[in-house]
C-alpha atoms as a PDB file:
ATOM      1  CA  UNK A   1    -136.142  -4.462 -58.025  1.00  0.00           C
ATOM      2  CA  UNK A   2    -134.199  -2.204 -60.620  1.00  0.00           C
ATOM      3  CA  UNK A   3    -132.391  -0.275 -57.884  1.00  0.00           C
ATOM      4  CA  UNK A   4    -131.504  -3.915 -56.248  1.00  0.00           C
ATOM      5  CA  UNK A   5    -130.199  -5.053 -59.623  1.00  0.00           C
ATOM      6  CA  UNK A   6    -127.893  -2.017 -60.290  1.00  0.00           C
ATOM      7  CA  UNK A   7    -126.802  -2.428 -56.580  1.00  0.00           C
ATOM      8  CA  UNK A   8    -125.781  -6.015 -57.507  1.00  0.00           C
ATOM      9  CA  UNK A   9    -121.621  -7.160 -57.392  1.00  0.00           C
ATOM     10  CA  UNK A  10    -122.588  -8.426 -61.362  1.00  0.00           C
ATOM     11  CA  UNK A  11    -123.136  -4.950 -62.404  1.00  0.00           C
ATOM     12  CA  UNK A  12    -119.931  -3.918 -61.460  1.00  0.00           C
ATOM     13  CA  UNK A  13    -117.147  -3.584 -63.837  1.00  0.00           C
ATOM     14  CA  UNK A  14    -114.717  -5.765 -63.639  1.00  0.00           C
ATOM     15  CA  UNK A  15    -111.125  -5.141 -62.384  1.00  0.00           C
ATOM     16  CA  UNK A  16    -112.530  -1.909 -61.063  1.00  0.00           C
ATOM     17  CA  UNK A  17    -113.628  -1.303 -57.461  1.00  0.00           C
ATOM     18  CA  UNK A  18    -115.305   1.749 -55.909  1.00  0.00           C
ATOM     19  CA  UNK A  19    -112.688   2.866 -53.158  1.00  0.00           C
ATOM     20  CA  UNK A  20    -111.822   5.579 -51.958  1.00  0.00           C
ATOM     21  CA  UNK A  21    -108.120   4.847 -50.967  1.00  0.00           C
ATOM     22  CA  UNK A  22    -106.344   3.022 -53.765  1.00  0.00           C
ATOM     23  CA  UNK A  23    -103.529   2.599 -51.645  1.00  0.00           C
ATOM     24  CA  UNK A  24    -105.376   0.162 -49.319  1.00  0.00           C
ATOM     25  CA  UNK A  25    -104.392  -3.261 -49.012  1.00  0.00           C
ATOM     26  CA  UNK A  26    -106.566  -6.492 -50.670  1.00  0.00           C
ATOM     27  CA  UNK A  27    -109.172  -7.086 -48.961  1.00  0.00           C
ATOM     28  CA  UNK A  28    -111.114 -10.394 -49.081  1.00  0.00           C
ATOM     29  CA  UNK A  29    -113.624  -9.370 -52.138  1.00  0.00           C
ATOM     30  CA  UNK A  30    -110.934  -7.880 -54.306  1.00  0.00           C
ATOM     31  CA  UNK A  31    -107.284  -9.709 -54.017  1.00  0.00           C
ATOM     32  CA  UNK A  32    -104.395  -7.591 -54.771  1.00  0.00           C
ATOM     33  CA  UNK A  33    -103.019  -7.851 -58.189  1.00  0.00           C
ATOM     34  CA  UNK A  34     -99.731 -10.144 -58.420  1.00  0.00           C
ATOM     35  CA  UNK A  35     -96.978  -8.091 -59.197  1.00  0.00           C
ATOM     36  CA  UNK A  36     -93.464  -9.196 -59.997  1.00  0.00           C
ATOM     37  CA  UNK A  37     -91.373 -11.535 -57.750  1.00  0.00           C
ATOM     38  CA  UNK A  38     -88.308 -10.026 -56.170  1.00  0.00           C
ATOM     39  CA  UNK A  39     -85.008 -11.799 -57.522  1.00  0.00           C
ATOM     40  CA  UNK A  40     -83.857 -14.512 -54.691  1.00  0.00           C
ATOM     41  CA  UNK A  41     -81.239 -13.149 -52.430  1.00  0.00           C
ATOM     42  CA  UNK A  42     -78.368 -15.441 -52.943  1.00  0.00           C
ATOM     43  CA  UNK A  43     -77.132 -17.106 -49.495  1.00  0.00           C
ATOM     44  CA  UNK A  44     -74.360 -16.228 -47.950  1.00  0.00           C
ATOM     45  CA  UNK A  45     -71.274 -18.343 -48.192  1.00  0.00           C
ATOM     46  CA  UNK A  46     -70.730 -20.612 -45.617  1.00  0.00           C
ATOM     47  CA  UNK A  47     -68.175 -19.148 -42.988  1.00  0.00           C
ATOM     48  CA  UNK A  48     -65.533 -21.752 -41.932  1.00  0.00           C
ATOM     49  CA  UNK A  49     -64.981 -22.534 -38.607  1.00  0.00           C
ATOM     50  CA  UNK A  50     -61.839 -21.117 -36.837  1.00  0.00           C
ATOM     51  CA  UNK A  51     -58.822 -23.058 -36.247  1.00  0.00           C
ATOM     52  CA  UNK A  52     -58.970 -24.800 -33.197  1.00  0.00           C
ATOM     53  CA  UNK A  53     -56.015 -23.211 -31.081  1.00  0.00           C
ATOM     54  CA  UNK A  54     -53.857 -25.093 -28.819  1.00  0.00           C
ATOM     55  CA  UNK A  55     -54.181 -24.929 -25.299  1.00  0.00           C
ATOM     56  CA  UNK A  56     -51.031 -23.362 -23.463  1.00  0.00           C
ATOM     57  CA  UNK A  57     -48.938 -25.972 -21.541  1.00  0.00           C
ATOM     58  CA  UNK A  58     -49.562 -25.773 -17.781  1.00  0.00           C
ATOM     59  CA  UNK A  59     -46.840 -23.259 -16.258  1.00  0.00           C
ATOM     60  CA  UNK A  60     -45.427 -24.934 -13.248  1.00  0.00           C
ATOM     61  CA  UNK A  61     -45.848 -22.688 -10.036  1.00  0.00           C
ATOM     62  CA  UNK A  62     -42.912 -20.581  -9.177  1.00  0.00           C
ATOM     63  CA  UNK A  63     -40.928 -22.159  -5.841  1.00  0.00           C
ATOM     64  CA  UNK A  64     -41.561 -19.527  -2.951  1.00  0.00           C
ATOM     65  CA  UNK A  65     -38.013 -17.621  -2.245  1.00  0.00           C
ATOM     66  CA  UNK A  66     -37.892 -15.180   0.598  1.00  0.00           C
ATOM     67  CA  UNK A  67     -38.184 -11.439  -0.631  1.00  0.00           C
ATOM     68  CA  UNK A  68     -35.399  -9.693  -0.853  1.00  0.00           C
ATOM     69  CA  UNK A  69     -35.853  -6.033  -0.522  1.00  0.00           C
ATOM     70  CA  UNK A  70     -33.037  -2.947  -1.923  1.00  0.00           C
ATOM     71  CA  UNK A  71     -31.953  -2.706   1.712  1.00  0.00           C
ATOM     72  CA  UNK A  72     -30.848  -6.140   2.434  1.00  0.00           C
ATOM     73  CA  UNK A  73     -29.262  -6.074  -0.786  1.00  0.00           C
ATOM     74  CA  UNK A  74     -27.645  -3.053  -0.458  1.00  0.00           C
ATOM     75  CA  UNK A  75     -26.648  -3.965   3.519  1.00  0.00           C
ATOM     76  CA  UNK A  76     -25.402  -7.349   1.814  1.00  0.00           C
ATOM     77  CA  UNK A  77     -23.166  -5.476  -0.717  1.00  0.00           C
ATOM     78  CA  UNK A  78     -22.119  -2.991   1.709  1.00  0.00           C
ATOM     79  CA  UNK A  79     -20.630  -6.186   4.381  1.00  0.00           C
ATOM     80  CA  UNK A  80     -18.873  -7.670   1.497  1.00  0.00           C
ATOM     81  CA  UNK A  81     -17.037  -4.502   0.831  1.00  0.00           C
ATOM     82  CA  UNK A  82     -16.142  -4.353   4.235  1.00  0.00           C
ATOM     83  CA  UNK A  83     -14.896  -8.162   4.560  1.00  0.00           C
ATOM     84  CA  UNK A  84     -12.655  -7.777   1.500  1.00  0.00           C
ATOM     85  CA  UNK A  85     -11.686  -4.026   1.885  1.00  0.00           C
ATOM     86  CA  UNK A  86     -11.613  -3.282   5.633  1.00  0.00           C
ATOM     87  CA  UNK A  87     -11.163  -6.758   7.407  1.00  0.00           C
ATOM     88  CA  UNK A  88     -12.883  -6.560  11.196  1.00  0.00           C
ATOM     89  CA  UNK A  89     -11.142  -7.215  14.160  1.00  0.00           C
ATOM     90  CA  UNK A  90     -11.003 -10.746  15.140  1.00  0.00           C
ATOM     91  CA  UNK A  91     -11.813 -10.301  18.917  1.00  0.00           C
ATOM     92  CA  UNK A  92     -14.766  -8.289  19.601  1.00  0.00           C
ATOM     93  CA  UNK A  93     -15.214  -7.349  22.732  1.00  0.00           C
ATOM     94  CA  UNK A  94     -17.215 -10.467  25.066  1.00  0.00           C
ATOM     95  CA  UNK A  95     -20.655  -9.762  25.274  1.00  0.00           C
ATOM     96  CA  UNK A  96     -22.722 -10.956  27.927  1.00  0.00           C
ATOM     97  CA  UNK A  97     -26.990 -12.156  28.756  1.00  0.00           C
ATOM     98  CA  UNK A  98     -29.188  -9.859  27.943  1.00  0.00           C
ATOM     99  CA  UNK A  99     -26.438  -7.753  26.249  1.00  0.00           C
ATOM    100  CA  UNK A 100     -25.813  -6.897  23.056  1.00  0.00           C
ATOM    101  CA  UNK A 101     -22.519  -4.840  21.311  1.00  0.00           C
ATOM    102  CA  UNK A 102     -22.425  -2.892  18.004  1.00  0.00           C
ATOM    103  CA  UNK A 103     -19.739  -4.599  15.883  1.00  0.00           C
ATOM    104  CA  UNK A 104     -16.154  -3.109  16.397  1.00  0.00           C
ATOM    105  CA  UNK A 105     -15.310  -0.282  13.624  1.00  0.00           C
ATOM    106  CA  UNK A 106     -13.436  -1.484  10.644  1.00  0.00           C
ATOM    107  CA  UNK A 107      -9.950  -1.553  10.632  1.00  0.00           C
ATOM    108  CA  UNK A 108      -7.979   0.803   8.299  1.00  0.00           C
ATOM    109  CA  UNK A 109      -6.915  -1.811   5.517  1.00  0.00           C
ATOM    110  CA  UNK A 110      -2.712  -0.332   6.232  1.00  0.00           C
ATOM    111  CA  UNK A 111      -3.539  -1.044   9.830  1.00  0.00           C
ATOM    112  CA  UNK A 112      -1.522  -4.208  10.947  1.00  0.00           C
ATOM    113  CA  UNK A 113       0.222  -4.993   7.673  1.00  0.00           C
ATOM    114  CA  UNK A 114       1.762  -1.911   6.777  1.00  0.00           C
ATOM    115  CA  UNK A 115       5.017  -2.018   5.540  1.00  0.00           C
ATOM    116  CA  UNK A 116       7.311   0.486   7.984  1.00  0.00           C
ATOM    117  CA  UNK A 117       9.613   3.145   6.257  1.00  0.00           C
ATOM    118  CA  UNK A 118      12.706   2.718   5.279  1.00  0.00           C
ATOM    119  CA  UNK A 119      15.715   5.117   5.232  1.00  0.00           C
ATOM    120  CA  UNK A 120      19.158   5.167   2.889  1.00  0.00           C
ATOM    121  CA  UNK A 121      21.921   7.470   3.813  1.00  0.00           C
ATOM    122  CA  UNK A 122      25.240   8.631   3.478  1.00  0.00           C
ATOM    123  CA  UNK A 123      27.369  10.457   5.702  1.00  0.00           C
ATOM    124  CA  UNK A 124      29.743  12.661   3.038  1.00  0.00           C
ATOM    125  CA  UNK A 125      31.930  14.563   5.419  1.00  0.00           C
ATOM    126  CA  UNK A 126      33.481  11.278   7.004  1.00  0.00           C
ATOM    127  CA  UNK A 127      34.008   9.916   3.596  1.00  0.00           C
ATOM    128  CA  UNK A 128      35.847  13.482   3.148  1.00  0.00           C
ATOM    129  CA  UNK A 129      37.456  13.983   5.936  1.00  0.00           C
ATOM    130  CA  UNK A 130      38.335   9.953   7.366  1.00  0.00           C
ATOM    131  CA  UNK A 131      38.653   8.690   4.032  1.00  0.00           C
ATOM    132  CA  UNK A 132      35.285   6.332   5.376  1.00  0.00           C
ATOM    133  CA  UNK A 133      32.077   5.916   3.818  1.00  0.00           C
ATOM    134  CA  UNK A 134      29.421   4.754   6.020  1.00  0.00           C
ATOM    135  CA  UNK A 135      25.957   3.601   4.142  1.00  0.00           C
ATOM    136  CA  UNK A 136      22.896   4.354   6.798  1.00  0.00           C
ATOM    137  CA  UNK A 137      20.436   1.932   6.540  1.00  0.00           C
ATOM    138  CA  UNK A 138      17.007   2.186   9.080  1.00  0.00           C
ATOM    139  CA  UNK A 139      13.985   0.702   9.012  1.00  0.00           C
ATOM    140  CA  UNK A 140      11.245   0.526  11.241  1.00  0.00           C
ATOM    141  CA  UNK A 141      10.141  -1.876  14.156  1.00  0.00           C
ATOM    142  CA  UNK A 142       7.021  -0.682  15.799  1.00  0.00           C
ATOM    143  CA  UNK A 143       5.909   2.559  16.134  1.00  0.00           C
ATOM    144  CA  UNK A 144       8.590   4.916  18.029  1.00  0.00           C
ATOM    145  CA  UNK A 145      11.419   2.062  17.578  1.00  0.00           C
ATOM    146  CA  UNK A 146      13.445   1.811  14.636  1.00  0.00           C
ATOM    147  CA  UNK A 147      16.877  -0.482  13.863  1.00  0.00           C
ATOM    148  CA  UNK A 148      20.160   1.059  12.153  1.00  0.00           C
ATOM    149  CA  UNK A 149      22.969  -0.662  10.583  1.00  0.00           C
ATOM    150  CA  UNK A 150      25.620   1.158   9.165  1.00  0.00           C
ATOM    151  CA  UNK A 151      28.599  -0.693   7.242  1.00  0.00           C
ATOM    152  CA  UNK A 152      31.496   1.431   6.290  1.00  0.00           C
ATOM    153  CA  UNK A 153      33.830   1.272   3.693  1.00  0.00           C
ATOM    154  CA  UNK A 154      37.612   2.080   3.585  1.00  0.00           C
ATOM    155  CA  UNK A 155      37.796   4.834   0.538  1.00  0.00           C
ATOM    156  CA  UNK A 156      40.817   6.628   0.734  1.00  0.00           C
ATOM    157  CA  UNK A 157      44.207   5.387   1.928  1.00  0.00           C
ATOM    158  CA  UNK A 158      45.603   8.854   3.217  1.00  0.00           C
ATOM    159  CA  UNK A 159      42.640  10.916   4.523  1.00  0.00           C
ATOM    160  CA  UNK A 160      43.192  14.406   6.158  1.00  0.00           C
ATOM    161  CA  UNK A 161      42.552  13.738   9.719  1.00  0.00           C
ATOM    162  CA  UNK A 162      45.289  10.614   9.460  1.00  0.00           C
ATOM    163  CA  UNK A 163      47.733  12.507   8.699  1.00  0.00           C
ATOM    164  CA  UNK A 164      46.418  16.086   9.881  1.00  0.00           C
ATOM    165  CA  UNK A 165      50.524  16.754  10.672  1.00  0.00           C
ATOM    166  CA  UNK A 166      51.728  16.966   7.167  1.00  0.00           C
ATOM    167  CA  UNK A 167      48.839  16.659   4.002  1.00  0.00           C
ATOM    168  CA  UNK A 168      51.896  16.393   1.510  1.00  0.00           C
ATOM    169  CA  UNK A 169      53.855  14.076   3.130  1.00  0.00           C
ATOM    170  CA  UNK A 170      51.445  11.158   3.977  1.00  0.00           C
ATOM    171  CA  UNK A 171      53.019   8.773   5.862  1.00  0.00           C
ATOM    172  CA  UNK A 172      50.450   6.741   7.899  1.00  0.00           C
ATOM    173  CA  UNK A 173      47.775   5.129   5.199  1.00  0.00           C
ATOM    174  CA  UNK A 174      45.010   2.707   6.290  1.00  0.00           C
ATOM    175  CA  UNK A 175      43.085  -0.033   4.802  1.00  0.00           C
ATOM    176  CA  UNK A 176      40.474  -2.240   6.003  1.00  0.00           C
ATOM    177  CA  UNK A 177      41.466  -5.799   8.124  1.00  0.00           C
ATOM    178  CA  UNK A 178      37.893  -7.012   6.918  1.00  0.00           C
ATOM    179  CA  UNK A 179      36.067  -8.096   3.645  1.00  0.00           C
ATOM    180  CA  UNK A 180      37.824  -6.239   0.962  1.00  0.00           C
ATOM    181  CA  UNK A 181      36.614  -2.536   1.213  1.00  0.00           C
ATOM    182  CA  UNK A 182      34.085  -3.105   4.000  1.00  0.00           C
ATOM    183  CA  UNK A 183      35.637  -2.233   7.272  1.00  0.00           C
ATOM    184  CA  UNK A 184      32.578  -3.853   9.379  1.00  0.00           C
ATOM    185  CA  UNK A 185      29.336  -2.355  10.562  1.00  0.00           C
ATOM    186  CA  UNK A 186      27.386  -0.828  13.479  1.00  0.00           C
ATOM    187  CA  UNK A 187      23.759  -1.429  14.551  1.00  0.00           C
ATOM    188  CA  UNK A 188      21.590   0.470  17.016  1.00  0.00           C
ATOM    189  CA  UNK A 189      18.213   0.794  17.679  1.00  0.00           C
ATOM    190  CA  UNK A 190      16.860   4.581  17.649  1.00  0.00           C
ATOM    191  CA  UNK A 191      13.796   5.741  20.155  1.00  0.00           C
ATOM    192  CA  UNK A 192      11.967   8.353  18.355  1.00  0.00           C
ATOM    193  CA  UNK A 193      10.658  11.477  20.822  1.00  0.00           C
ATOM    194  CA  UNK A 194       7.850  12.077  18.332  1.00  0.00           C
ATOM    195  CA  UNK A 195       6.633   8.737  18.384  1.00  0.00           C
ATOM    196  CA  UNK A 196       7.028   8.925  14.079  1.00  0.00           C
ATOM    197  CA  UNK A 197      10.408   7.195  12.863  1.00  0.00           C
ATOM    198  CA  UNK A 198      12.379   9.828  10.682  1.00  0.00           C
ATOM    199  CA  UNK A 199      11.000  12.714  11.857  1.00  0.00           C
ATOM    200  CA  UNK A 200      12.416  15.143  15.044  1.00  0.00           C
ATOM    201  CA  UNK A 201      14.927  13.830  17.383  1.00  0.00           C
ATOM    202  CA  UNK A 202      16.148  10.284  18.300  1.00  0.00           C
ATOM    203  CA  UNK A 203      18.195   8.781  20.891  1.00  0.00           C
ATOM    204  CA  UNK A 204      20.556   5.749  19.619  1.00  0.00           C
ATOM    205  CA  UNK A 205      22.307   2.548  21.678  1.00  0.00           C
ATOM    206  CA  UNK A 206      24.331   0.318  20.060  1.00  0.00           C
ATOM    207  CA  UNK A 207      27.617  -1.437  18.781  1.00  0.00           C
ATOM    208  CA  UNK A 208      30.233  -1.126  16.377  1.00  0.00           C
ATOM    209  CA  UNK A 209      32.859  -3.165  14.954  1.00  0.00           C
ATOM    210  CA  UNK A 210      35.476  -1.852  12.614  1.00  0.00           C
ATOM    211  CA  UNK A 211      38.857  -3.790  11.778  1.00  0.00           C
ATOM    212  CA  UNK A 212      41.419  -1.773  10.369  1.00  0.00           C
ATOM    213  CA  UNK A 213      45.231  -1.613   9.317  1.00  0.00           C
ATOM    214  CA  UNK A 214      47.667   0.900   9.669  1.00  0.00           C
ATOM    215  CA  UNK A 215      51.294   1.108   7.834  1.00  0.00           C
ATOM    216  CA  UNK A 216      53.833   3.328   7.586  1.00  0.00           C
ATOM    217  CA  UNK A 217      56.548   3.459   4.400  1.00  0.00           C
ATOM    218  CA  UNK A 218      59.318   5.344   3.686  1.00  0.00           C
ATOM    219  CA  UNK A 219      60.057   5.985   0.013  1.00  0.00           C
ATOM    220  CA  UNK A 220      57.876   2.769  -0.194  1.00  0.00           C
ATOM    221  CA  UNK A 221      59.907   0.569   2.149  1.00  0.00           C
ATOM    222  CA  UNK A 222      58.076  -0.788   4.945  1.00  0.00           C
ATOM    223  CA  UNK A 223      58.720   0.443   8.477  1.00  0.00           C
ATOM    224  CA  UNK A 224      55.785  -0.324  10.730  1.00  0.00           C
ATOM    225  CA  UNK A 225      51.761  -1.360  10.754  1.00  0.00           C
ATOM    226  CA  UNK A 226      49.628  -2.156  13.590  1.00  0.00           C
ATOM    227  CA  UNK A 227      45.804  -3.764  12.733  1.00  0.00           C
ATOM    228  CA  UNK A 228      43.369  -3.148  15.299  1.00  0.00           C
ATOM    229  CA  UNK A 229      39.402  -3.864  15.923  1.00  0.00           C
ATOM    230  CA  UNK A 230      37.493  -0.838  17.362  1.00  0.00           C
ATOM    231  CA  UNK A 231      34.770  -2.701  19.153  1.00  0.00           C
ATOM    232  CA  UNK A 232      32.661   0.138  20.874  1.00  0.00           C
ATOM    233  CA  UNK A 233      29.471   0.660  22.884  1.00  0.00           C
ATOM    234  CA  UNK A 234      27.936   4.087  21.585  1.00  0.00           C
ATOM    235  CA  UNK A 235      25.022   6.487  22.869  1.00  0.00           C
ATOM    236  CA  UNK A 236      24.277   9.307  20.341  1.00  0.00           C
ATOM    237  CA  UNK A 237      21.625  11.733  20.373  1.00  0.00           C
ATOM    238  CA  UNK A 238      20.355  13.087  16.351  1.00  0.00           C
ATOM    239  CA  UNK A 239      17.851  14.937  14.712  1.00  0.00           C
ATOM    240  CA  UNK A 240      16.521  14.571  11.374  1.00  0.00           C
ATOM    241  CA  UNK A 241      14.185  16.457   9.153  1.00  0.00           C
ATOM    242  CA  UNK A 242      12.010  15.357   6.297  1.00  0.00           C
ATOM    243  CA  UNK A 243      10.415  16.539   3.029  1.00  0.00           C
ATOM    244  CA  UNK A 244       8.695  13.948   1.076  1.00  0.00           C
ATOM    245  CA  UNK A 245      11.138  11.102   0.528  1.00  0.00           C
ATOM    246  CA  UNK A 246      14.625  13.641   0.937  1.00  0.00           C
ATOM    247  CA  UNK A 247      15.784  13.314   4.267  1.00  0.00           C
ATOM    248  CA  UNK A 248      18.690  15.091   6.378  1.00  0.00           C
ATOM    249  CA  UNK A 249      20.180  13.662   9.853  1.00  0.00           C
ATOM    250  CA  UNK A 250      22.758  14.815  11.815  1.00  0.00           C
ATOM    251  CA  UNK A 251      23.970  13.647  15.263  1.00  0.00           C
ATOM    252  CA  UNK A 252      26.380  13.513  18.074  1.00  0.00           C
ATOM    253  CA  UNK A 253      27.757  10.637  20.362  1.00  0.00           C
ATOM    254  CA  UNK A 254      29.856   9.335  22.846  1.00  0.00           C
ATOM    255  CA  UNK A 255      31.722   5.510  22.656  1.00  0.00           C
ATOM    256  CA  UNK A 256      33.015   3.614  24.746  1.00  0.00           C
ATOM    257  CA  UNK A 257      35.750   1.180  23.170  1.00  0.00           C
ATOM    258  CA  UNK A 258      35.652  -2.429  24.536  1.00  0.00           C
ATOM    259  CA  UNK A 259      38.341  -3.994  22.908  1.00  0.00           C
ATOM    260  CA  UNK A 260      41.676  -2.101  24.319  1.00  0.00           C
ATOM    261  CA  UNK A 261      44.649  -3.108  23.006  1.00  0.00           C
ATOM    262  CA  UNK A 262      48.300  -1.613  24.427  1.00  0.00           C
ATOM    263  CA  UNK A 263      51.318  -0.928  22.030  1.00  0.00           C
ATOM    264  CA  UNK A 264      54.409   0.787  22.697  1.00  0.00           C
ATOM    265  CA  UNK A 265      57.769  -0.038  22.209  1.00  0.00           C
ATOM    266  CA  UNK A 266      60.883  -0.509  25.083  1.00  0.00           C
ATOM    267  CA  UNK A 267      64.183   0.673  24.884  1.00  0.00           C
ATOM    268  CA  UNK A 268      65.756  -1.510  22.212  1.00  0.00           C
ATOM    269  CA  UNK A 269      62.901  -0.508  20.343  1.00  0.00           C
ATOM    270  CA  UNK A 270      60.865  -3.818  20.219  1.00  0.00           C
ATOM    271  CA  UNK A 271      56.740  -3.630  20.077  1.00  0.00           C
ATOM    272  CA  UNK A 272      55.426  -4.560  23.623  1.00  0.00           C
ATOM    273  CA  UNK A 273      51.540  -4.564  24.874  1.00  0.00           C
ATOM    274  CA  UNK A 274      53.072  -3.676  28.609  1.00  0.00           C
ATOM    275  CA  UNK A 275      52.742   0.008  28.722  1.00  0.00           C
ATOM    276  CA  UNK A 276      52.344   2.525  31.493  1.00  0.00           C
ATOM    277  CA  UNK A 277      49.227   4.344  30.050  1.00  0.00           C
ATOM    278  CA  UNK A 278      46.754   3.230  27.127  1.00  0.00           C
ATOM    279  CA  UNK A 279      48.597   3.995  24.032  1.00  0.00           C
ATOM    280  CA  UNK A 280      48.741   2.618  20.879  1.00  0.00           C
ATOM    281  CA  UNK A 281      52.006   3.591  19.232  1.00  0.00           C
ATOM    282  CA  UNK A 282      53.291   2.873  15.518  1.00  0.00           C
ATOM    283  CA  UNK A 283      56.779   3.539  14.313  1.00  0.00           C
ATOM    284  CA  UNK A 284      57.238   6.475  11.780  1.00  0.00           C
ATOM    285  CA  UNK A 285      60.795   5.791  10.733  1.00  0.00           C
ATOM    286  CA  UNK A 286      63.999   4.061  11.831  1.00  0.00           C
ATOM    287  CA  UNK A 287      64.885   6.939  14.397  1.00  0.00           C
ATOM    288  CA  UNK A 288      62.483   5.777  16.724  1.00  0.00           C
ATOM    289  CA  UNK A 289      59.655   8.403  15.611  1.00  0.00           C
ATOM    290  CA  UNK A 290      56.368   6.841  16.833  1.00  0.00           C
ATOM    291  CA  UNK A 291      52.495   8.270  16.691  1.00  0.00           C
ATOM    292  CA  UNK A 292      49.707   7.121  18.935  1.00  0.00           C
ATOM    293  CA  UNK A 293      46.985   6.081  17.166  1.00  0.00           C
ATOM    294  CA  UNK A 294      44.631   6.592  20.232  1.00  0.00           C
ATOM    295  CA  UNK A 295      42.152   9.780  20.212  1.00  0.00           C
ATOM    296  CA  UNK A 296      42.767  12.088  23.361  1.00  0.00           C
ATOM    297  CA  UNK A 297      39.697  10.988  24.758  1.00  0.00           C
ATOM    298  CA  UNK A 298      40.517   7.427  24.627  1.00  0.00           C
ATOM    299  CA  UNK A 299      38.872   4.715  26.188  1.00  0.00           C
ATOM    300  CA  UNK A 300      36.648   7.269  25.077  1.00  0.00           C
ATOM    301  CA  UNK A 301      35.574   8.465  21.165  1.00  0.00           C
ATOM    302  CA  UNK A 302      34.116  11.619  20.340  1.00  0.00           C
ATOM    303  CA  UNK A 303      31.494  10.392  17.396  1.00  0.00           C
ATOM    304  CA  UNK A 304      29.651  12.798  14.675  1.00  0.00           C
ATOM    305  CA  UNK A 305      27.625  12.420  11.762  1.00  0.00           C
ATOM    306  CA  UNK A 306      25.583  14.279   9.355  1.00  0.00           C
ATOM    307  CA  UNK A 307      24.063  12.319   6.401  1.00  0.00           C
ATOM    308  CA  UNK A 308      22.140  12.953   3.808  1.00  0.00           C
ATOM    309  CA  UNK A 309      19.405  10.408   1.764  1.00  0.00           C
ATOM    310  CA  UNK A 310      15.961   9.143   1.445  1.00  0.00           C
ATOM    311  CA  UNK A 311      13.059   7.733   2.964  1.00  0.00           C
ATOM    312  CA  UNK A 312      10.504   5.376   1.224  1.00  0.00           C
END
């Protein structure tokens, strides 16, 4: 009975238990001694919501276009340059079922609208020498064909070859019988051998029609003059040579004169057109000295030039 009495839970201290882990948890018989509280946590502050954000507007769909890739645009850029730069010839050739062409090559943009050359010269040794100045002006017509007029000017009264007899005793002087210095004018068309206007030889056909007056004075008295027309059909064959825009021509001719005209003078020394041979006679002085004004080839005229200018 002892030994159940010490064995008894009221025999045991109190606050005190026999165990061998102190570390254990309560168990039903001996609860676990309260200890301090932990300190509340504090909540955490309410988070406000997010903004609601706008919805994007509706993007309206894009309108289908065909795709254009670098080579159309670059073949589209390329016929543009050709339709302003290099226009296309406006007659293809005809093309037929079943048949196709490649389209014609483009034009050279000179090709059809080029402006032709154009020539200025002057011919110095007949101003020098025939006291005329003729003024050379060309242009061209189409291809190999070219068109010369050639108005010439009365410059010197007394030129050597008037009065090749005596040089310091002029007698003979000329003027011209048309529009104040301007004699009249010749015009031709040229045929170019090289097929290139101003450049190697040319063959010439054409007219000419120069008015002039002749008098004679003695001690400035009148004796005689005589006005005449030289109306002449002319072949001449030239050559000219070019370097850059400085040209030289030269040529030689033959003309035929149209417009014959008779002067001589009968025995009781009147002026008559009835003559035995072409002549064309003018009175020196009151002893019944006369000079023909005819060359020695006449009907016939020896012609020459050589002129010098440019070409632009």
């Amino acid at each position: 009975m002892l030994l159940s009495a010490l064995s008894s839970p009221t025999f045991i201290p109190e606050h005190r238990a026999l165990a061998q882990n102190t570390d254990s948890g309560a168990t039903a018989a001996f609860p676990p001694t309260p200890t301090t509280a932990p300190a509340p946590v504090a909540a955490p502050a309410p988070v406000a919501a997010p903004a609601p954000v706008a919805a994007p507007a509706p993007v309206a769909a894009p309108t289908p276009s065909p795709r254009v890739t670098a080579a159309q645009t670059n073949g589209a850029a390329a016929a543009q340059y050709d339709a302003e730069s290099y226009p296309r010839d406006p007659s293809p050739p005809p093309s037929y079922p079943g048949e196709s062409y490649p389209p014609p090559p483009p034009r050279h943009p000179k090709e059809g609208s080029q402006i032709p050359d154009i020539s200025i010269r002057v011919d110095p040794f007949n101003f020098l020498l025939e006291g005329r100045l003729g003024l050379e002006l060309e242009t061209g017509l189409y291809k190999f064909l070219t068109l010369e007029l050639v108005p010439v000017f009365v410059t010197t009264h007394s030129p050597p070859t008037l009065n090749y007899s005596s040089y310091e005793d002029s007698i003979i002087t000329q003027s011209s019988n048309g529009i104040g210095a301007l004699s009249g004018a010749a015009i031709d068309a040229g045929f170019w051998f090289g097929r290139k206007p101003f450049q190697g030889n040319v063959f010439r056909v054409g007219l000419s029609n120069y008015s002039y007056t002749f008098d004679t004075k003695d001690n400035g008295v009148a004796i005689d003059r005589v006005s005449h027309t030289d109306r002449e059909f002319f072949v001449m064959f030239g050559q000219h040579s070019r370097w850059g825009a400085f040209t030289i021509a030269g040529g030689i001719g033959l003309g035929y004169e149209l417009n014959k005209q008779n002067r001589c003078f009968d025995d009781v020394g009147s002026a008559t057109s009835s003559c035995p041979k072409n002549e064309r006679l003018i009175r020196l002085d009151n002893d019944r000295n006369v000079a023909n004004l005819n060359g020695f080839l006449y009907p016939f005229d020896l012609l020459a030039r050589f002129s010098l200018g440019v070409v632009f």
